[in-house]
N, C-alpha and C. Protein backbone atom coordinates (compact mmCIF):
# COMPACT_ATOMS: atom_id res chain seq x y z
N UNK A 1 0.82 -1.20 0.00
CA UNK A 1 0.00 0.00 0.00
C UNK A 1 0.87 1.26 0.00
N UNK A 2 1.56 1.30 0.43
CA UNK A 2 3.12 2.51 0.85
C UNK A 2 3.48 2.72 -0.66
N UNK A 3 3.79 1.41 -1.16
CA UNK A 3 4.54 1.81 -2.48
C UNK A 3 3.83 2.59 -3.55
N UNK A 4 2.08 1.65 -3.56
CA UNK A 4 1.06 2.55 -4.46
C UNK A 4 1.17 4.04 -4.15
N UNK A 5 0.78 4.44 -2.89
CA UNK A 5 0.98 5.83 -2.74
C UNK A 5 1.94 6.48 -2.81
N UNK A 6 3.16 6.05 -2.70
CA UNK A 6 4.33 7.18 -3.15
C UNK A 6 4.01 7.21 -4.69
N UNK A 7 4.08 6.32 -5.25
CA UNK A 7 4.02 6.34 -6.93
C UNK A 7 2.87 7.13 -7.25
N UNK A 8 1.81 7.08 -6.64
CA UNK A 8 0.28 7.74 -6.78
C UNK A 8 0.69 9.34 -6.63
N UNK A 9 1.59 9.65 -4.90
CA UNK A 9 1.85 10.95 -4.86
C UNK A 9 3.00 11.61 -6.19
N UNK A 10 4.15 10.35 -6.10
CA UNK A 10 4.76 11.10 -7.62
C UNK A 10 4.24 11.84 -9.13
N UNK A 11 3.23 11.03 -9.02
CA UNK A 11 2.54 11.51 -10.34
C UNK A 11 1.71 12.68 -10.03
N UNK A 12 1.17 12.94 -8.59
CA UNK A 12 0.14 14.07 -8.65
C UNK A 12 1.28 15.35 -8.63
N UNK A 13 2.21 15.20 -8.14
CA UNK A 13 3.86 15.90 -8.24
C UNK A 13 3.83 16.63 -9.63
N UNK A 14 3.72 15.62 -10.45
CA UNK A 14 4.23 15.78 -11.54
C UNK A 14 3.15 16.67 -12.57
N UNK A 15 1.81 16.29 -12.50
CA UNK A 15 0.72 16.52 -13.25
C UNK A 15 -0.11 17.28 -12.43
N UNK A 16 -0.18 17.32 -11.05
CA UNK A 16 -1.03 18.71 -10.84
C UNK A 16 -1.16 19.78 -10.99
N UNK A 17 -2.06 20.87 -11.44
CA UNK A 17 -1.70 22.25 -11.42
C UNK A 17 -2.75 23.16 -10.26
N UNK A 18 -2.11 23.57 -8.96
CA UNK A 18 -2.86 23.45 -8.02
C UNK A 18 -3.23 24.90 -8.22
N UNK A 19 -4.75 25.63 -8.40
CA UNK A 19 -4.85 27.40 -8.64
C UNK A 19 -4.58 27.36 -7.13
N UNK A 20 -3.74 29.08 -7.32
CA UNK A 20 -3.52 29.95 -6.06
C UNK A 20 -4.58 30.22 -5.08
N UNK A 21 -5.75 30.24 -5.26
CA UNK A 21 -6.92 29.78 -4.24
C UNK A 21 -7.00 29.01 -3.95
N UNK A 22 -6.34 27.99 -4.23
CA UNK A 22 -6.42 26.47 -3.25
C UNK A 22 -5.88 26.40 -2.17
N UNK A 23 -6.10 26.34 -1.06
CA UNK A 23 -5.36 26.39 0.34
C UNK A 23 -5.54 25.05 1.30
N UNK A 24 -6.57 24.25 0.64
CA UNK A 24 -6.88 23.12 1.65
C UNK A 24 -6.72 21.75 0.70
N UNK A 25 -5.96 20.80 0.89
CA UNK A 25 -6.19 19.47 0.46
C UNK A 25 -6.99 18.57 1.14
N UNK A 26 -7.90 17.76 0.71
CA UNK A 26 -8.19 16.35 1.06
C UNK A 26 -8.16 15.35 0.76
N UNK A 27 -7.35 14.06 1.19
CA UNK A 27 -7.48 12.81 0.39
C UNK A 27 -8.76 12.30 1.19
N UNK A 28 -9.75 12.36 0.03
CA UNK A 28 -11.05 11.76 0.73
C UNK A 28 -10.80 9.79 0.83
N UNK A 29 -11.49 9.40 1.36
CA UNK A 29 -11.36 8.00 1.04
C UNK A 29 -13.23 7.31 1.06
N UNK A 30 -13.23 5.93 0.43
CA UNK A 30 -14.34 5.43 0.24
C UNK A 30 -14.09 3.88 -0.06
N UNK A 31 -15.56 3.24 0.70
CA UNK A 31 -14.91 2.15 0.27
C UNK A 31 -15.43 1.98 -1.24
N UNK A 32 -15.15 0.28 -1.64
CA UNK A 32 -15.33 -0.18 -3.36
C UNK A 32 -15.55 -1.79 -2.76
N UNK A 33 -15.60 -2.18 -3.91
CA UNK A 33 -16.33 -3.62 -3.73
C UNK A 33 -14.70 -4.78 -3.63
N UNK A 34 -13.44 -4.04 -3.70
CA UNK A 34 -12.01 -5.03 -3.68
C UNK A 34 -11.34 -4.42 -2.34
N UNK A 35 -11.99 -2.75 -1.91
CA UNK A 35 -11.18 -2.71 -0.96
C UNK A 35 -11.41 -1.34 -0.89
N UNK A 36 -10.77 -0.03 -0.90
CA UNK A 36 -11.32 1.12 -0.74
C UNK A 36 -10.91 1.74 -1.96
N UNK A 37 -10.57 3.44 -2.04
CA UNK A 37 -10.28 4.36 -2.60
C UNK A 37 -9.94 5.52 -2.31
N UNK A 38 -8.54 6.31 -2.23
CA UNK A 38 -8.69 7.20 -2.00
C UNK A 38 -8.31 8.59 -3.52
N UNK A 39 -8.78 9.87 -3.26
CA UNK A 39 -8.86 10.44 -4.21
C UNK A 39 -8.10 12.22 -3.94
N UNK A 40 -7.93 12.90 -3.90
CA UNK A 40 -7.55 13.75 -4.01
C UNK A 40 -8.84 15.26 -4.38
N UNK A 41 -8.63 16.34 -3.74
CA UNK A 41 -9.32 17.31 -3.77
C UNK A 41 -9.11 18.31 -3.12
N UNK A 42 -8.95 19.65 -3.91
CA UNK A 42 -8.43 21.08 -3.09
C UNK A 42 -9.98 22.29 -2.63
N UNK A 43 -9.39 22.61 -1.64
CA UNK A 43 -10.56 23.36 -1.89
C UNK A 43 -10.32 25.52 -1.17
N UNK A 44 -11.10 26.67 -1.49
CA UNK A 44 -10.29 27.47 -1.31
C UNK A 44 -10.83 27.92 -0.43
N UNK A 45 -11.87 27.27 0.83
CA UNK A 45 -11.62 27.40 2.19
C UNK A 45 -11.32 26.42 2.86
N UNK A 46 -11.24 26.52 4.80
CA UNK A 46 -10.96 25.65 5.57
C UNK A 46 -11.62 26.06 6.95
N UNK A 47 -12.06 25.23 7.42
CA UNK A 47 -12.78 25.09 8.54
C UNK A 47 -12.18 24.28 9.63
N UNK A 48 -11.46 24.43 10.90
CA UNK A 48 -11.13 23.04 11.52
C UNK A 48 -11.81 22.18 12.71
N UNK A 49 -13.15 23.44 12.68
CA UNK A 49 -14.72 23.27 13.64
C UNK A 49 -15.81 22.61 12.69
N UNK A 50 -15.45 22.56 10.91
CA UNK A 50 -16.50 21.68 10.12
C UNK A 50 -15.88 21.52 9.33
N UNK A 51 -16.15 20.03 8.97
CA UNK A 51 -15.44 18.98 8.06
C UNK A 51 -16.45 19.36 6.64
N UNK A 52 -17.53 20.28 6.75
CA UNK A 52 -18.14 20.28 5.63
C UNK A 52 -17.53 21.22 4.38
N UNK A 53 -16.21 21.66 5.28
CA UNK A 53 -15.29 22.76 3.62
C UNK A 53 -14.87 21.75 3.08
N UNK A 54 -14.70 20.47 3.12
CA UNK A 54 -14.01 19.79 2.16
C UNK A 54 -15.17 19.15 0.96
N UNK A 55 -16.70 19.88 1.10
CA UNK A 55 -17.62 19.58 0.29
C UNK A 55 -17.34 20.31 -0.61
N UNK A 56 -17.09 21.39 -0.66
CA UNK A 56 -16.69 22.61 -1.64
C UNK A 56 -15.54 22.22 -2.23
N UNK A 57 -15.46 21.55 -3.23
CA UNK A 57 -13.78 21.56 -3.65
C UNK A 57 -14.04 21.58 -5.28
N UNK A 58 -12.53 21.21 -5.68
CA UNK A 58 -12.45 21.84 -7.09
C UNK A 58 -12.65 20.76 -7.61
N UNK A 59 -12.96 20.63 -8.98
CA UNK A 59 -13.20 18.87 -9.72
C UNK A 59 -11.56 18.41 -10.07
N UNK A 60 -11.15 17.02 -9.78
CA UNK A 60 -10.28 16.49 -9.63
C UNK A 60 -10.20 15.17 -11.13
N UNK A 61 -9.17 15.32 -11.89
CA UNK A 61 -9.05 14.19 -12.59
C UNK A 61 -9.01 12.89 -12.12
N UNK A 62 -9.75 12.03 -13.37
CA UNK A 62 -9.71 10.88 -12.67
C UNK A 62 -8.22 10.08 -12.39
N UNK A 63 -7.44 10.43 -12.76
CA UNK A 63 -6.09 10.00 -12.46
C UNK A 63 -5.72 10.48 -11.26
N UNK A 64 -6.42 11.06 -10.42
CA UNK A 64 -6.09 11.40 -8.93
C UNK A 64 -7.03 10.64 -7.86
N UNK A 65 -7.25 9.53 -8.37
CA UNK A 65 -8.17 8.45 -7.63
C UNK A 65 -6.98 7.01 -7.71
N UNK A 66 -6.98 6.67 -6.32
CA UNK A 66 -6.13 5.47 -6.17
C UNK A 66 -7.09 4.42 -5.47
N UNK A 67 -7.07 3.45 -6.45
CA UNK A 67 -7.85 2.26 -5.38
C UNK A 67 -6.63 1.24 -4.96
N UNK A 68 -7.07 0.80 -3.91
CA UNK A 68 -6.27 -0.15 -3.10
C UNK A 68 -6.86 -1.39 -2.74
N UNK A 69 -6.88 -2.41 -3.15
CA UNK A 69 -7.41 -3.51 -2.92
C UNK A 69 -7.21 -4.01 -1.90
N UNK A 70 -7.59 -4.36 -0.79
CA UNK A 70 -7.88 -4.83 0.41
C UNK A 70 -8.63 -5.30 1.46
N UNK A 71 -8.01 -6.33 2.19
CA UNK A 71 -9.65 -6.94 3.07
C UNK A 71 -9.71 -5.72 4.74
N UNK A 72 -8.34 -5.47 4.73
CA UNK A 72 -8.56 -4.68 6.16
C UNK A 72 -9.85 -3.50 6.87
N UNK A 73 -10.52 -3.76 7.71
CA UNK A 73 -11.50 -2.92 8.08
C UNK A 73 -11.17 -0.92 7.89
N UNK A 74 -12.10 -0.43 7.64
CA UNK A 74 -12.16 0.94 7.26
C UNK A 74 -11.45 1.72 8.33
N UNK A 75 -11.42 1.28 9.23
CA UNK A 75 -10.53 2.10 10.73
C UNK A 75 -9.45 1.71 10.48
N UNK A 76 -8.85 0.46 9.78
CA UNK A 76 -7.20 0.19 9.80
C UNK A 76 -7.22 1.03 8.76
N UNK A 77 -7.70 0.98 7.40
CA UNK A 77 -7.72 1.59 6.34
C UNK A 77 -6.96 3.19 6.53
N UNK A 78 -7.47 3.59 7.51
CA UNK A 78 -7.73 5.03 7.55
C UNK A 78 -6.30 5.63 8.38
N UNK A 79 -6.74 4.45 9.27
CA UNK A 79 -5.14 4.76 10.32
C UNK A 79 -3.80 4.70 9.22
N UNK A 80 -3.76 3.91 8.54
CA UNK A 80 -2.51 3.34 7.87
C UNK A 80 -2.50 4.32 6.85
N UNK A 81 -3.16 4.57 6.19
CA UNK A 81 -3.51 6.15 4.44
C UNK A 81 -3.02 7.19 5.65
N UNK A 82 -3.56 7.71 6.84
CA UNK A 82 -2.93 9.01 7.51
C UNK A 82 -1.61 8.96 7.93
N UNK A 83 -0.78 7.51 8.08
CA UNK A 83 0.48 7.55 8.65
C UNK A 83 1.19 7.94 7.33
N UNK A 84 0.80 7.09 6.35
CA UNK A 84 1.74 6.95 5.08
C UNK A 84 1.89 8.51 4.50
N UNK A 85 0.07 8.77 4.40
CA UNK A 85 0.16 10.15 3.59
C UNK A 85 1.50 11.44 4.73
N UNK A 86 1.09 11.26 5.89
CA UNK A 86 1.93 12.07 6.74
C UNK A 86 3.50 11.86 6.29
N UNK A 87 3.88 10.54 6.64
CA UNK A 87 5.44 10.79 6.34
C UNK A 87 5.49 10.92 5.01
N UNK A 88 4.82 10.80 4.11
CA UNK A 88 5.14 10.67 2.73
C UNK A 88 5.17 12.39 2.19
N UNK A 89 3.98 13.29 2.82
CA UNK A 89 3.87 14.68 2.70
C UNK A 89 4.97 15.65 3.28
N UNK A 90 5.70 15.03 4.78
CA UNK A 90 6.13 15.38 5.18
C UNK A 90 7.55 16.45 4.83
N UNK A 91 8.07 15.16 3.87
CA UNK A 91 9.37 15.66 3.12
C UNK A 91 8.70 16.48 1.52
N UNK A 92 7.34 16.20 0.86
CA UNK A 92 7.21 16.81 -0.18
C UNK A 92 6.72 18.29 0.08
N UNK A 93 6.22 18.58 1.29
CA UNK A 93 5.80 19.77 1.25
C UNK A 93 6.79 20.95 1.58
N UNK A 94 8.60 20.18 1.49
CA UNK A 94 9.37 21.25 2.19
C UNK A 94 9.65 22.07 0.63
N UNK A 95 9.09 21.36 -0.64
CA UNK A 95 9.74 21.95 -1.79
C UNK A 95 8.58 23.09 -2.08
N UNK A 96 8.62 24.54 -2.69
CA UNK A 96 8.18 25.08 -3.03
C UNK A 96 7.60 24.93 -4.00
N UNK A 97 7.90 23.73 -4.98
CA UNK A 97 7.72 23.54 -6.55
C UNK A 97 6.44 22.65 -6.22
N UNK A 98 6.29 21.97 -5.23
CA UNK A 98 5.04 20.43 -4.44
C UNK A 98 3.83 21.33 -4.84
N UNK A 99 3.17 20.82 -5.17
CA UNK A 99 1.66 21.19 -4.54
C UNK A 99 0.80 21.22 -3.22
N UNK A 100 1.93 20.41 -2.82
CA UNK A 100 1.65 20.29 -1.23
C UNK A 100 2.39 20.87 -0.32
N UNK A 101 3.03 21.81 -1.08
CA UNK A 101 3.69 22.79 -0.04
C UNK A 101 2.62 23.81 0.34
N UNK A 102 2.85 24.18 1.64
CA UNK A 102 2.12 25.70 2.38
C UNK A 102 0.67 24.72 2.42
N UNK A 103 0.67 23.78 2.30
CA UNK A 103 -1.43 23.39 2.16
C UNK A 103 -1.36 22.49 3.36
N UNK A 104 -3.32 23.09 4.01
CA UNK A 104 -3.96 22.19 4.50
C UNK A 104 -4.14 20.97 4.16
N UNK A 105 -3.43 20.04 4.94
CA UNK A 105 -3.84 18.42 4.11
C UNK A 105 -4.46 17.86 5.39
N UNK A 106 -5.74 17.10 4.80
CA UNK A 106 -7.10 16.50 5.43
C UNK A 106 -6.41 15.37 4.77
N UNK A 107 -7.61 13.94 5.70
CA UNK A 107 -7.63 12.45 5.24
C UNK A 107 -9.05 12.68 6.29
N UNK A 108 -10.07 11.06 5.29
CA UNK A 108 -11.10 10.85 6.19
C UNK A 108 -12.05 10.45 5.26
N UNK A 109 -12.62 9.40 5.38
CA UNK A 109 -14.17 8.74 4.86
C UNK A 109 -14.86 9.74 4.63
N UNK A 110 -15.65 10.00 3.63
CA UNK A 110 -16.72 10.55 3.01
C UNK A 110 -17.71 10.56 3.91
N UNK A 111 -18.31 11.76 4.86
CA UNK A 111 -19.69 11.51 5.55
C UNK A 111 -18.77 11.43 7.17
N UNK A 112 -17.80 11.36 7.33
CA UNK A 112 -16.52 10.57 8.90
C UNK A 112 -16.04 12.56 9.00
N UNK A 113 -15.22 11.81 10.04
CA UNK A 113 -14.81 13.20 10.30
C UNK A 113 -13.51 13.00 9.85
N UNK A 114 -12.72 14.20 9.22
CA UNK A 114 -11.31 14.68 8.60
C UNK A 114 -9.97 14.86 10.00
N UNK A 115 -9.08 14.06 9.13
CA UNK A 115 -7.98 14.06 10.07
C UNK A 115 -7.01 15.04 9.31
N UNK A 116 -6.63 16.10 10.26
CA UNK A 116 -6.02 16.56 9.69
C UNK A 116 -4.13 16.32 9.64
N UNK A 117 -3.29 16.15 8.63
CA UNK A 117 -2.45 15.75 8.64
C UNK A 117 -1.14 16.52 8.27
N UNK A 118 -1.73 17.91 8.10
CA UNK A 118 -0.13 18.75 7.92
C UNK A 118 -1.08 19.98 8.36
């Protein structure tokens, strides 16, 4: 799962173009019928009293959707996508060139409450 997402984050590296009103990321997640999904979405407010700014966001290509096939329950799911995305953001957001530099980054089930992770 580690490896999908670095390769998943390399490419959004490479191919995102994040507008200057974007200030908040979320990797939303959901489940699927092999295992879950998570997807990507900016949005140009933030709330950290309502998880409902991450309804407002910008439309996201479908190449910024990662499914992950798996039997593990939606709480391991979630725990393990916030550790990875954390250390994995950790070192990309020190570059100015990232898209994930200077940004709010959320994780969290669709309808769940948002963890926030940078």
């Amino acid at each position: 799962m580690k490896e999908n997402i670095h390769v998943w984050l390399d490419q959004i590296e490479r191919e995102a173009i994040v507008p200057q009103r974007i200030i908040a990321l979320n990797f939303g997640l959901y489940e699927t019928e092999k295992g879950f999904c998570i997807y990507l979405v900016g949005a140009c407010n933030y709330d950290e009293d309502d998880d409902s700014w991450a309804e407002e966001v910008e439309n996201v290509p479908r190449e910024f959707f990662l499914e992950i096939v798996t039997q593990c329950d939606w709480q391991d799911f979630q725990e393990q996508t916030a550790r990875i995305l954390t250390d994995e953001l950790k070192q990309r957001s020190i570059n100015p060139l990232s898209p994930f530099h200077n940004m709010i980054i959320t994780t969290g089930f669709d309808d769940g409450n948002l963890i926030r992770i940078m």
